[in-house]
Protein backbone atom coordinates (compact mmCIF):
# COMPACT_ATOMS: atom_id res chain seq x y z
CA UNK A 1 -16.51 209.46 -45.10
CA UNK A 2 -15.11 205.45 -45.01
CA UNK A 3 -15.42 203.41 -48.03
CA UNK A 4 -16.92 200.05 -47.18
CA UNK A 5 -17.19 197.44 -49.55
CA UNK A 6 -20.01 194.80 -49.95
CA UNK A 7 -19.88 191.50 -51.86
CA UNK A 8 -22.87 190.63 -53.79
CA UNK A 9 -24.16 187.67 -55.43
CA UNK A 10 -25.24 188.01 -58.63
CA UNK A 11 -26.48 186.05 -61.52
CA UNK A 12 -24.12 185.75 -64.51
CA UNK A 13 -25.98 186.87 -67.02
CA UNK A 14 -27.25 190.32 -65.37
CA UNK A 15 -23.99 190.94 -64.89
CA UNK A 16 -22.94 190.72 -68.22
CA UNK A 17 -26.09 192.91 -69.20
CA UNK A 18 -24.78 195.36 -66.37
CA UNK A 19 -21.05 195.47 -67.83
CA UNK A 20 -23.19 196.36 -71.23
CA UNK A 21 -25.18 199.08 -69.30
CA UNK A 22 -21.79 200.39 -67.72
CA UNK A 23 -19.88 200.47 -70.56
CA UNK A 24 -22.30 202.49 -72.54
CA UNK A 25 -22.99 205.15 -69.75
CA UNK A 26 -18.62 204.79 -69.84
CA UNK A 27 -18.41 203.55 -66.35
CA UNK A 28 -17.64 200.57 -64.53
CA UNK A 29 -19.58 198.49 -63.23
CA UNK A 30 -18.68 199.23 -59.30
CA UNK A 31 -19.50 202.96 -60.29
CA UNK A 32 -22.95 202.23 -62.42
CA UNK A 33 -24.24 200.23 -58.95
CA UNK A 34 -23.25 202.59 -56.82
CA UNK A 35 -24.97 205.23 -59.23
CA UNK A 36 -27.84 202.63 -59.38
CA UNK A 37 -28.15 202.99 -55.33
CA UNK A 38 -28.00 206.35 -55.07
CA UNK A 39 -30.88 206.88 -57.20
CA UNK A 40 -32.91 203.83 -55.35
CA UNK A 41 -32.12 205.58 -52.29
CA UNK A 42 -33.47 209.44 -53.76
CA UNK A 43 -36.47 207.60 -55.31
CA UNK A 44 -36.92 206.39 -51.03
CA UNK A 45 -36.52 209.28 -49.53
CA UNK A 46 -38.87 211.42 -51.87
CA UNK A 47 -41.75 208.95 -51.35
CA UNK A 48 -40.50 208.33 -47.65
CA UNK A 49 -38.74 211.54 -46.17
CA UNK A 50 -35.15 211.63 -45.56
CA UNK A 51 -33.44 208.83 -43.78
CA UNK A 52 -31.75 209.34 -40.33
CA UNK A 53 -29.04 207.44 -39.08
CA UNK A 54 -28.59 206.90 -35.50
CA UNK A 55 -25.46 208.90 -34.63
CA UNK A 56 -24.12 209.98 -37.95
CA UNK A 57 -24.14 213.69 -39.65
């Protein structure tokens, strides 16, 4: 599986509140959002049904 990366806008002060969050789960930040969209994307698919890309496995 490819990495991608993604650049995000964000205000200032969440991200200092999400460098708190990350630090106290002992993460960085780049892994507490991806952590953050995996579990948005479960929570989705449970209420939704899986998701199906077009021409992926």
């Amino acid at each position: 599986m490819a990495i991608k990366s993604i650049s995000i806008r964000i205000d200032e002060r969440m991200l200092d509140k999400l460098h708190v969050v990350a630090d106290y789960e002992g993460r960085s930040a780049n892994s507490q959002v991806n952590i953050l969209i995996r579990e948005a994307i479960a929570k989705f698919e449970k209420e939704h049904g899986e998701i199906k890309l077009g021409g992926q496995k």
